[in-house]
Protein backbone atom coordinates (compact mmCIF):
# COMPACT_ATOMS: atom_id res chain seq x y z
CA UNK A 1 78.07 139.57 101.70
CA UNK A 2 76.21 136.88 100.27
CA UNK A 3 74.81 138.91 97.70
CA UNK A 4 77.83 139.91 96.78
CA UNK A 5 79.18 136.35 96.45
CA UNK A 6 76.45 134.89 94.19
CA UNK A 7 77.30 137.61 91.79
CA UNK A 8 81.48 137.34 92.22
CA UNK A 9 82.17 134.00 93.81
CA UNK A 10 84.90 135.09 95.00
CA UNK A 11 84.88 132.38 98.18
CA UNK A 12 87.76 133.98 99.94
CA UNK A 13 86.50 137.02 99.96
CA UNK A 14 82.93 135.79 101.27
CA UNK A 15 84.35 133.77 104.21
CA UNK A 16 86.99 136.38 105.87
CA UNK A 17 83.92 139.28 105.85
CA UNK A 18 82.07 136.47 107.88
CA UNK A 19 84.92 135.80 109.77
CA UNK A 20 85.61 139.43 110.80
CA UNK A 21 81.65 140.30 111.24
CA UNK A 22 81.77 136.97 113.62
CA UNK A 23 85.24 138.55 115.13
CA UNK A 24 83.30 141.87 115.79
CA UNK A 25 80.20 140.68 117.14
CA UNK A 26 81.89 138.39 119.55
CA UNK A 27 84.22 140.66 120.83
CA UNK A 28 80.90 143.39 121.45
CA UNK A 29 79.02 140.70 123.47
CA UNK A 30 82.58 139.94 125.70
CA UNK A 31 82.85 143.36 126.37
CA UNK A 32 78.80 143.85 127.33
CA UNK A 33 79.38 140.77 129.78
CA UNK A 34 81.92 143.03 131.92
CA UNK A 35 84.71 140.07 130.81
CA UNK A 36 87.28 142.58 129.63
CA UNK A 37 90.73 141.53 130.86
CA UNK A 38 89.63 138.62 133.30
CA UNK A 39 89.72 136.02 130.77
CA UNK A 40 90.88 135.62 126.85
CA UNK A 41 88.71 134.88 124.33
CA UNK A 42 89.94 132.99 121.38
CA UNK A 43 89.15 132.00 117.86
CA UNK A 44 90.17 128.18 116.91
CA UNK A 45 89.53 125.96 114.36
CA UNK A 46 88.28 127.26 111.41
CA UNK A 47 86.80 130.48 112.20
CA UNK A 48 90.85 130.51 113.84
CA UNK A 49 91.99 130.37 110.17
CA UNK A 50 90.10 133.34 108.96
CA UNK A 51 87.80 131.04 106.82
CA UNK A 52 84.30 131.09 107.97
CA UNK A 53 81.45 129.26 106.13
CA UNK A 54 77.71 130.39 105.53
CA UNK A 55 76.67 127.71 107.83
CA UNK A 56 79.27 126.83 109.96
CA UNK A 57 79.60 126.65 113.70
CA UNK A 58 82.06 129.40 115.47
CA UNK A 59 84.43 127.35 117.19
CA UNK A 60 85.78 129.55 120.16
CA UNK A 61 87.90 128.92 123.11
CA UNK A 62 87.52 130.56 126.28
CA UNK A 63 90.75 130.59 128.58
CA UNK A 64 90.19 131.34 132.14
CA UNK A 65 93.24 132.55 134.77
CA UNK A 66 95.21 129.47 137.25
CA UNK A 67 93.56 130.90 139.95
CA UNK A 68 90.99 128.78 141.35
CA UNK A 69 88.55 131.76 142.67
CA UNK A 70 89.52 133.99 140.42
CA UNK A 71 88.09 131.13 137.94
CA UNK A 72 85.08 130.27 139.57
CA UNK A 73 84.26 134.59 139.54
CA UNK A 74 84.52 134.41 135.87
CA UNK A 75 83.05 131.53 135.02
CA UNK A 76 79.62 132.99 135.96
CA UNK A 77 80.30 135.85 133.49
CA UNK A 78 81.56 133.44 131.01
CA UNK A 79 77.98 131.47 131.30
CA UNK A 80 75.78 134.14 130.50
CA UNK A 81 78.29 135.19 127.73
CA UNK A 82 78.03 132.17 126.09
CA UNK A 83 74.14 132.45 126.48
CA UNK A 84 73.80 135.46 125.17
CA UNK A 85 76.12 134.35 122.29
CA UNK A 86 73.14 131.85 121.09
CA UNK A 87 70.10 134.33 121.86
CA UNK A 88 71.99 136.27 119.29
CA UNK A 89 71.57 133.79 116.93
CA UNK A 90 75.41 133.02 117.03
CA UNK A 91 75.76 129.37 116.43
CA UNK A 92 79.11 128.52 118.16
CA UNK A 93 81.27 125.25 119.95
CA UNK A 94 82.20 126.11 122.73
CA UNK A 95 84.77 125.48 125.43
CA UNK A 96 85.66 126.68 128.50
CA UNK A 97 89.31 125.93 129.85
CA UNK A 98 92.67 127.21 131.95
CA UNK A 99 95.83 126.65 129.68
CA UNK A 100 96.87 123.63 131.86
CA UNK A 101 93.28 122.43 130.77
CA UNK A 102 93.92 123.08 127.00
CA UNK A 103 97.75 121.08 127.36
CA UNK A 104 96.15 118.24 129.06
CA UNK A 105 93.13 118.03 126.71
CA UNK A 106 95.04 118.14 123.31
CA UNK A 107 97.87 115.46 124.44
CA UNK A 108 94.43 113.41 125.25
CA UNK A 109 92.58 114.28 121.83
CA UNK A 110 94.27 115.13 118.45
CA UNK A 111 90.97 117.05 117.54
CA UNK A 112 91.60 119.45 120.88
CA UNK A 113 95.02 119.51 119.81
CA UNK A 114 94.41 120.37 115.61
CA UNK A 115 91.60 122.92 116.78
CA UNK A 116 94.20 124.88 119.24
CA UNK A 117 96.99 124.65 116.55
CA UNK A 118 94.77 127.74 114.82
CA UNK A 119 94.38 129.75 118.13
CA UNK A 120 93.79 132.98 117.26
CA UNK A 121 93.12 136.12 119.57
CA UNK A 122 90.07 137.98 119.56
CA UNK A 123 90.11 140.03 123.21
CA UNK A 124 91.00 139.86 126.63
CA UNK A 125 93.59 139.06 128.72
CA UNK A 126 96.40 138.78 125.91
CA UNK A 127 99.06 137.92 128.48
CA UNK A 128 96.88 134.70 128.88
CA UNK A 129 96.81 134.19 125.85
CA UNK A 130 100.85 134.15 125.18
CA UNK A 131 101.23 132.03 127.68
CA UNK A 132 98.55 129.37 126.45
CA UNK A 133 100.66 129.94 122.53
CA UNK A 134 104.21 129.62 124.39
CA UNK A 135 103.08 126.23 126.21
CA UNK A 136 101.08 124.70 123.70
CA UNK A 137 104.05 125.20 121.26
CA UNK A 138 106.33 123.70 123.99
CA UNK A 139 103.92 120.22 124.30
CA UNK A 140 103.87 119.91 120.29
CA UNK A 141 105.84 116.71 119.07
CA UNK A 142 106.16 117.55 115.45
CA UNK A 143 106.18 113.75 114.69
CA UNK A 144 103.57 112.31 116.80
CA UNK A 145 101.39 114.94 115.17
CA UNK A 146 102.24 113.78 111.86
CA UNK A 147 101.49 110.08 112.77
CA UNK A 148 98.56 110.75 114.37
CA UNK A 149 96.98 113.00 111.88
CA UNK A 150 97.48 109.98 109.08
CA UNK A 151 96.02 107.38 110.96
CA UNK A 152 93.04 109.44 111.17
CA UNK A 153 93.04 110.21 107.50
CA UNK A 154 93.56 106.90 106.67
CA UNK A 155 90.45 106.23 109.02
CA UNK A 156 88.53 109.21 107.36
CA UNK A 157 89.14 108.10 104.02
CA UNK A 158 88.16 104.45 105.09
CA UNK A 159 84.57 105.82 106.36
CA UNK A 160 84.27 107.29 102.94
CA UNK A 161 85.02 104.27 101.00
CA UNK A 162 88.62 104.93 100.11
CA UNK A 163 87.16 106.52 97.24
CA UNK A 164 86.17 110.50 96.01
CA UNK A 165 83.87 108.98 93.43
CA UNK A 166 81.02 108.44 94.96
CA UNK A 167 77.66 109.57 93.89
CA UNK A 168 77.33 112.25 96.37
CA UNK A 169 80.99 112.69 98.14
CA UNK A 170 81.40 114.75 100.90
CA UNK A 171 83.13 117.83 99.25
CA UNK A 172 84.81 118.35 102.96
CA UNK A 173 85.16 115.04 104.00
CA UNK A 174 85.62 112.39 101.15
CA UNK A 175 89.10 111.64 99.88
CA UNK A 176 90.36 114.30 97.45
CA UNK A 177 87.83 117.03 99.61
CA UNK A 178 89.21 120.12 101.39
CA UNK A 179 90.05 118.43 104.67
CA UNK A 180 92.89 116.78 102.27
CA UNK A 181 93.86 119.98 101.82
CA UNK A 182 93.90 120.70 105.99
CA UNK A 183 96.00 117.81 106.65
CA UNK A 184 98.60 119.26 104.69
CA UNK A 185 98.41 122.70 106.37
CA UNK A 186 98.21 121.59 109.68
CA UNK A 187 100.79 119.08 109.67
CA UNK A 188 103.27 121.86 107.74
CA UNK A 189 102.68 124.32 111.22
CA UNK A 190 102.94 121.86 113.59
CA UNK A 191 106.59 120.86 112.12
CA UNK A 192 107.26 124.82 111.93
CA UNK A 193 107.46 124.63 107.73
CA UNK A 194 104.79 127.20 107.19
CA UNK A 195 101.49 128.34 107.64
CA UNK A 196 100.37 128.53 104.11
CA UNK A 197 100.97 126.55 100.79
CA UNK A 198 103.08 129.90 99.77
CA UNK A 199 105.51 129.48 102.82
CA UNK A 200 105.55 125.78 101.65
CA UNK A 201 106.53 126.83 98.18
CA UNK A 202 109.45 129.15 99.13
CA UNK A 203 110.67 126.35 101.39
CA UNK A 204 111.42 124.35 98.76
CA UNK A 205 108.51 122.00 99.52
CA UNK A 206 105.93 122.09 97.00
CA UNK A 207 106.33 123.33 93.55
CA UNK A 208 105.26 126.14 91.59
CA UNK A 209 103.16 124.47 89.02
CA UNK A 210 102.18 122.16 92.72
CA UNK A 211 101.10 125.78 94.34
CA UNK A 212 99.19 126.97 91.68
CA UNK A 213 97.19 123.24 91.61
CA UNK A 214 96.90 123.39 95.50
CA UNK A 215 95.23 127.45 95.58
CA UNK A 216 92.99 126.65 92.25
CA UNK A 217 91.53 123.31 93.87
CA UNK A 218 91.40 125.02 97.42
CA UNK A 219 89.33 127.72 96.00
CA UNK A 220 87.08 125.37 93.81
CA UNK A 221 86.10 123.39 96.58
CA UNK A 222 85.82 126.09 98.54
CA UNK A 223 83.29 128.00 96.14
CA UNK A 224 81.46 124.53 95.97
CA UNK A 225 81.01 124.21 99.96
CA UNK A 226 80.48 127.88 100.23
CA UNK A 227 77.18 127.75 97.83
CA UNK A 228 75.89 124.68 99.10
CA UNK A 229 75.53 126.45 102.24
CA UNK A 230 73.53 129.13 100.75
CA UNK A 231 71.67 126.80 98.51
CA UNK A 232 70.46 124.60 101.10
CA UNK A 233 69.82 127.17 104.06
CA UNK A 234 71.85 125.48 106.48
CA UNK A 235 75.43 123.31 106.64
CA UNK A 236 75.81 121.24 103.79
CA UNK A 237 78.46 119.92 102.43
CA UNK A 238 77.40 116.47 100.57
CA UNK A 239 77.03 116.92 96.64
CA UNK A 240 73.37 115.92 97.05
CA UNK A 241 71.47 114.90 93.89
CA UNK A 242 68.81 117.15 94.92
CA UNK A 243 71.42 120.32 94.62
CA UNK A 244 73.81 119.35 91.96
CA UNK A 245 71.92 121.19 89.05
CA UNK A 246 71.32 124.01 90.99
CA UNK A 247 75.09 124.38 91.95
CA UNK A 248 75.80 123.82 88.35
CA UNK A 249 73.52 127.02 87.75
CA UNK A 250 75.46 129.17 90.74
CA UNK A 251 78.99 128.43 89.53
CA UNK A 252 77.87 129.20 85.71
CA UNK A 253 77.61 125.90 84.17
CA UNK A 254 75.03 125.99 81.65
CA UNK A 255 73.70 122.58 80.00
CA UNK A 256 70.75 121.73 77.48
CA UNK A 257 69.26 119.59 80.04
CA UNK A 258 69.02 119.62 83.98
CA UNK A 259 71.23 116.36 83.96
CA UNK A 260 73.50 116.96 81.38
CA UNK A 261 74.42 120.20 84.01
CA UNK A 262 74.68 118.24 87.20
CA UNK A 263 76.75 115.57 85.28
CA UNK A 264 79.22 118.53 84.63
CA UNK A 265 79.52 120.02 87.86
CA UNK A 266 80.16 117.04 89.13
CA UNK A 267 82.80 115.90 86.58
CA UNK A 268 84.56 119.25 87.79
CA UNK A 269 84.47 118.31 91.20
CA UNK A 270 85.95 114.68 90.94
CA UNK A 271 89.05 116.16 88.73
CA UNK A 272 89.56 118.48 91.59
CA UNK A 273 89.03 115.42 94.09
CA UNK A 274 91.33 113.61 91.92
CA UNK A 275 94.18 116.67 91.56
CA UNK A 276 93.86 117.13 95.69
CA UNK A 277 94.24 113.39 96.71
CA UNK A 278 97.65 113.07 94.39
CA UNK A 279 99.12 116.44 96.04
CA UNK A 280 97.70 115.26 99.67
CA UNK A 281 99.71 112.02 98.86
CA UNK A 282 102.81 113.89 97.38
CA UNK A 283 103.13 116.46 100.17
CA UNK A 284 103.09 114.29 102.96
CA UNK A 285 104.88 111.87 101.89
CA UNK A 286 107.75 115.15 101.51
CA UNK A 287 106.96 115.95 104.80
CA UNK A 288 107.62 112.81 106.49
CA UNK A 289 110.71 113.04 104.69
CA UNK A 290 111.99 115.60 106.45
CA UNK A 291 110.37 114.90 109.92
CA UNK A 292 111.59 111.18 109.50
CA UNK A 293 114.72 111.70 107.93
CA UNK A 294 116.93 108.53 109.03
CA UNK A 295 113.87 106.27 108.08
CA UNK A 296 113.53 107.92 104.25
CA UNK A 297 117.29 107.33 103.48
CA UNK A 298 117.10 103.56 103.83
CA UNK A 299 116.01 101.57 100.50
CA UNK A 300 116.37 98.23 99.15
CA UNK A 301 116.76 97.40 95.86
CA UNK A 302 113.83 95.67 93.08
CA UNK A 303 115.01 92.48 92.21
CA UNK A 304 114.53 91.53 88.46
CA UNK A 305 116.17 91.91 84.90
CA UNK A 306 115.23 95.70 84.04
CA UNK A 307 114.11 96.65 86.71
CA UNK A 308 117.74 98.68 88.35
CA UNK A 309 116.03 102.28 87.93
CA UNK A 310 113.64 101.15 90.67
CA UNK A 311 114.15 100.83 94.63
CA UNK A 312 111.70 100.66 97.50
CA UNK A 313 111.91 103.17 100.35
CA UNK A 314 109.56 102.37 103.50
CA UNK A 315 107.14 100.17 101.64
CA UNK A 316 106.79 102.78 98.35
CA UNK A 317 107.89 102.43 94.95
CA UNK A 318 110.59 105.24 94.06
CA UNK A 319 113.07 105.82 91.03
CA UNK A 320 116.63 105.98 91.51
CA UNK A 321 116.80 109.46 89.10
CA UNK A 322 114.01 111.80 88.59
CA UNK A 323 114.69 113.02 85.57
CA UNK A 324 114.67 108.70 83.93
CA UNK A 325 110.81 109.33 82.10
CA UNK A 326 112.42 112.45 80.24
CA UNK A 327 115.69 110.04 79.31
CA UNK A 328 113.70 107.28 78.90
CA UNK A 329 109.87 107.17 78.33
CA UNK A 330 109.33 103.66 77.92
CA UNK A 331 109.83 103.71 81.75
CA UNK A 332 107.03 105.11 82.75
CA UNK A 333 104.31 102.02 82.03
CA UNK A 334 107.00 99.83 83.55
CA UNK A 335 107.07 101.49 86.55
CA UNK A 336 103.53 100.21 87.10
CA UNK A 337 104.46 96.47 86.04
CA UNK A 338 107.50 96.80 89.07
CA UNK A 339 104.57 97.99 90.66
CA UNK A 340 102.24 95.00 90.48
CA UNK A 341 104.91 92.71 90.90
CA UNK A 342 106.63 94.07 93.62
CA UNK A 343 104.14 93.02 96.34
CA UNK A 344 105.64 95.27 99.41
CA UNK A 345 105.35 98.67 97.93
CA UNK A 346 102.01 100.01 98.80
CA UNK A 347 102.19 103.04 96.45
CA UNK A 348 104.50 105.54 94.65
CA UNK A 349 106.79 107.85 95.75
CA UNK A 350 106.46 111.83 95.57
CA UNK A 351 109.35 111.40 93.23
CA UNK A 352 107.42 109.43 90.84
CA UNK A 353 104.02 111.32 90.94
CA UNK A 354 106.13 114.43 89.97
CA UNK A 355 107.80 113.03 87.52
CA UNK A 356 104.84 111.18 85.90
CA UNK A 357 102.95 114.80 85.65
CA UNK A 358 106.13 116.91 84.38
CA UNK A 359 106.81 113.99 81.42
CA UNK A 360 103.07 113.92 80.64
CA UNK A 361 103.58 115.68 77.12
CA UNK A 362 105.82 112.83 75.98
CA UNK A 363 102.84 110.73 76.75
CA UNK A 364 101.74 111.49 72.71
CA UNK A 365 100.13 109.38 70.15
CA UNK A 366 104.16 108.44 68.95
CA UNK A 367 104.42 106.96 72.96
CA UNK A 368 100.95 105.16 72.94
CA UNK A 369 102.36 103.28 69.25
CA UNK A 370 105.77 102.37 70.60
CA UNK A 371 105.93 98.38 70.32
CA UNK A 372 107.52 98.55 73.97
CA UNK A 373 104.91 100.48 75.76
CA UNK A 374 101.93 98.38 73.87
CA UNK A 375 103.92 94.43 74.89
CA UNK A 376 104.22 96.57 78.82
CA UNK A 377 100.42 97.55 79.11
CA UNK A 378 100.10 93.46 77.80
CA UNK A 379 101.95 92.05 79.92
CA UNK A 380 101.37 94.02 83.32
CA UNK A 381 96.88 92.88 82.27
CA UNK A 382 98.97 89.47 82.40
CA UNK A 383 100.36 89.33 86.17
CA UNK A 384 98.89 87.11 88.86
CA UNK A 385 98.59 89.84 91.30
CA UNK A 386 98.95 93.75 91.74
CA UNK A 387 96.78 94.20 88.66
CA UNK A 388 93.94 96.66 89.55
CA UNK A 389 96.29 98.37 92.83
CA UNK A 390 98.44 99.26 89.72
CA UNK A 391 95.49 100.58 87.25
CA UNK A 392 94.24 102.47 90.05
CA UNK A 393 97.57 104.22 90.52
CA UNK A 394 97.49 104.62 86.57
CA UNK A 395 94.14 106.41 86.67
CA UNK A 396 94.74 108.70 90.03
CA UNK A 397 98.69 109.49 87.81
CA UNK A 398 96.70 110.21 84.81
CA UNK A 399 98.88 107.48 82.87
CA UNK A 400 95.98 105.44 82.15
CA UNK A 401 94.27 107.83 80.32
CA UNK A 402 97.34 109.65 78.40
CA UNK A 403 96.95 105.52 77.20
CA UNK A 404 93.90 105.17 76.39
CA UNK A 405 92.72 108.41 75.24
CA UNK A 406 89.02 106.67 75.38
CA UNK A 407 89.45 106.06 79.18
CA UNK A 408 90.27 109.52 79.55
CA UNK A 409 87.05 110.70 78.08
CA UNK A 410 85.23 108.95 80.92
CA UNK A 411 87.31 109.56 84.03
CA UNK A 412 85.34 111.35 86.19
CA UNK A 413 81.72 111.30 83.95
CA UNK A 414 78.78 110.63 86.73
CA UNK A 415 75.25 108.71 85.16
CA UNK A 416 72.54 109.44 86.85
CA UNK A 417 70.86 105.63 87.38
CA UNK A 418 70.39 102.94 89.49
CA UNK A 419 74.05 100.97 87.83
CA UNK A 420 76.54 103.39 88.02
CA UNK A 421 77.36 103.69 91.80
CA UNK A 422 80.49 105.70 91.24
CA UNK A 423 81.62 107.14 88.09
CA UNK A 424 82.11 105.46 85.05
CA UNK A 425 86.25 105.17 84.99
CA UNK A 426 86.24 103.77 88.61
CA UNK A 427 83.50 101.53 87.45
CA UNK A 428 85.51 100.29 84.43
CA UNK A 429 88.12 99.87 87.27
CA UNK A 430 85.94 97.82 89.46
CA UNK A 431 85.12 95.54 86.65
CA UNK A 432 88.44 94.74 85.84
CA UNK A 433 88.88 94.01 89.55
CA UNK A 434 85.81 91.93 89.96
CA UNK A 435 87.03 89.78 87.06
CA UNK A 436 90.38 89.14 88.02
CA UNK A 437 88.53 87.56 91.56
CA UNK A 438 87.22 84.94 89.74
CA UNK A 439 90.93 83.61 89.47
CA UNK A 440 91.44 83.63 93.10
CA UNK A 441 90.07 81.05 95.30
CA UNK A 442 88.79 82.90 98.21
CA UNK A 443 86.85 85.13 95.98
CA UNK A 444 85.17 82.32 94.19
C-alpha cells in the first residue's frame, strides 16, 4: 500500500486499504479471543471514518452488555484481547464501556462525544451496538454540540497562534489544517445535514465551486499528512524544516535548489491553509444559521452616510443584497472601511466572503485605477482603529492582493532565516500593526 502511494498519491486510496487491513485484523484477533457475540467491537474516531493514517493510533471502542456479571465474564476476555492487540504490533486507544457508560462519558467530554459521533461496527453483538447508535442519537443536542465544538476551535486556534503561517504549522492542527475541515463535518452530522461535504452540497449548504475547494484542499492536506508519516517513520504531522524539501520531492515539486523547493511546498500548503480557514469560517457560520435561526434574523443597521448596503447580524458585518459587488464594485473596499469603523462586528458574514470570491474578476487593473477605490484604500490606512483587523480580513478575502498585485506575489512566500517568523504577507501585516501601536498609549 505504501508503495503504491509514493508512486500514485492517491491519499484516499492509501488510508481506506489501511483502514480495512486494520478492520480485518481486528476483527481476526476478536474472534481468536472467543469474544464473538458477548460484546461489540467498534471503530470510532478516525479509523470510524474510514480514513486511517500511516502512523496513526486505532481508536476502538469496546461495548460490553448491562449485565453486571455478564460484564465482569467478558471483561477478562476483553483484557487479553486488547493485549494481544499490541503484541501484534497494533497501536490502538482504547476504551472499554457499557452504552450507559458511553452516554454518561460524552455529555461529560465533547472529545468522548466527537469520537462516538463516527461509531462504526466492526463485529459482535450488533444488537448492542443499535442500541448504543439509537441512544447516543437520542442524548445529541444539535446546538450544544455546535457551541461547544467552537469554543474549542477557537481554543485550538488560540494554542496555535491564531495564525496558519507559522514556520512549521501543524498541517492537522493549526488554523486552516484538516481538523478545520472536521469541525465542519462533524458539526453537519450531529445537526442531521449530512455526513459528507457532497450531502452538504445537495442540501443547499455549500456551493459547487465551495465543494470542489473543500475535496481539493481535503485531499492536499491529506497527501501532505499522509507522506509525512512515511517520511518520518512514525506520526508526524508538523511541516518540520528538517522534512519540507523532502516532501517537496514526494509530492513532485522540483526546484534548482533544496530551499527554493521547501519554500514551494510550503507556499502550497499556506494557500490551502488559507482556502480551508475562509470555508471553515463560511460554513459554520451557515450552519449556525440554521441551528440558530431566531438569533440570525435579528440585525441592526450601520450608522453613517453610505454606508445603507451594510447591517450587522450577531456581531458580523453582512450586506443587505448579495449580488451589490456585481451592481456596484466600488463596494467591495468599502465594505472593509464599515469594517474598521464599525467597532462591534468581529468579522464578515458568509454572505460577504461569497460574494467577495464570485466578484473577484471585476477586481481588474480598470477596478485597482478607479479614483473611488484608490481615495477608499486612503482613507480606511487613515482610521483611528480597526486598521490591521480589516487588512487581515483583506488578505484571508484575497481583496488585498487583487489590490496590490505586489502583495499578492508574496502572500504565502516562507524565507528560510532567523527574521521572517511567519511568512512574508503576514509579516508585512504585522508591521503595519506594530506601527499603528505607536499611536496608542498603552502600546507605547
Amino acid at each position: 500500500a505504501y508503495d503504491e502511494f509514493k508512486k500514485t498519491q492517491s491519499v484516499g486510496k492509501l488510508t481506506k486499504q489501511l483502514s480495512k487491513l486494520g478492520d480485518q485484523l481486528l476483527s481476526y484477533l476478536w474472534n481468536s479471543c472467543g469474544l464473538n457475540n458477548e460484546a461489540t467491537l467498534v471503530a470510532v474516531g478516525g479509523f470510524g471514518r474510514g480514513a486511517l493514517f500511516p502512523y496513526s493510533d486505532i481508536d476502538i471502542l469496546v461495548l460490553l452488555p448491562a449485565e453486571e456479571d455478564l460484564a465482569r465474564t467478558v471483561s477478562k476476555k476483553v483484557e487479553q484481547y486488547v493485549a494481544n492487540c499490541w503484541d501484534t504490533g497494533l497501536e490502538i486507544a482504547s476504551s472499554v464501556r457499557t452504552v450507559a457508560e458511553c452516554i454518561s462519558e460524552s455529555e461529560q467530554d465533547i472529545t468522548v462525544r466527537t469520537s462516538l459521533l463516527e461509531a462504526r461496527f466492526l463485529c459482535g453483538k450488533k444488537q448492542l451496538f443499535k442500541e448504543f447508535s439509537k441512544a447516543f442519537e437520542g442524548a445529541m443536542d444539535p446546538k450544544a454540540f455546535f457551541q461547544a465544538k467552537l469554543a474549542e476551535q477557537i481554543q485550538r486556534h488560540y494554542k496555535y497562534q491564531n495564525t496558519p503561517y507559522s514556520l512549521e504549522p501543524n498541517c492537522k492542527e493549526s488554523p486552516g489544517g484538516l481538523r478545520d475541515l472536521q469541525v465542519i463535518s462533524w458539526v453537519s452530522k450531529a445537526a442531521l445535514l449530512g455526513n459528507t461535504f457532497k450531502d452538504l452540497n445537495e442540501a443547499g449548504l455549500v456551493t459547487q465551486r465551495e465543494l470542489t475547494e473543500l475535496n481539493r484542499n481535503q485531499r492536499f492536506l491529506e497527501t501532505l499528512r499522509a507522506n509525512l508519516h512515511l517520511l518520518a517513520g512514525r506520526r508526524q504531522d508538523v511541516l518540520v524544516f528538517d522534512l519540507q524539501t523532502a516532501l517537496a520531492k514526494t509530492m513532485g515539486i522540483e526546484q534548482e535548489s533544496s530551499r527554493e523547493a521547501s519554500e514551494a511546498i510550503m507556499r502550497r500548503y499556506y494557500w490551502a491553509a488559507k482556502a480551508v480557514t475562509q470555508l471553515n469560517d463560511v460554513l459554520l457560520q451557515n450552519i449556525e444559521a440554521l441551528l440558530f435561526p431566531q438569533e440570525s434574523k435579528t440585525t441592526h443597521p450601520i450608522p453613517g452616510e453610505g454606508n445603507e448596503h451594510f447591517i450587522e447580524r450577531q456581531g458580523v458585518l453582512d450586506i443587505t443584497d448579495p449580488q451589490l459587488y456585481q451592481k456596484h464594485p466600488d463596494q467591495i473596499l468599502r465594505t472593509f472601511l464599515v469594517f474598521a469603523q464599525t467597532s462591534n462586528v468581529k468579522s464578515l458574514s458568509a454572505t460577504i466572503f461569497r460574494a467577495l470570491y464570485n466578484v473577484r474578476q471585476k477586481m481588474d487593473s480598470k477596478w485597482r485605477a478607479d479614483p473611488v477605490n484608490k481615495a477608499l484604500f486612503m482613507e480606511l490606512l487613515k482610521q483611528p482603529e480597526g486598521v490591521s483587523r480589516a487588512f487581515h480580513l483583506m488578505n484571508r478575502s484575497s481583496v488585498l492582493g487583487r489590490y496590490l498585485p505586489a502583495f499578492r506575489r508574496i502572500v504565502g512566500q516562507m524565507q528560510h532565516d532567523l527574521f521572517h517568523v511567519y511568512t512574508v504577507d503576514q509579516h508585512i501585516l504585522m508591521v503595519l500593526r506594530n506601527v499603528r501601536r505607536f499611536m496608542v498609549v498603552e502600546h507605547t
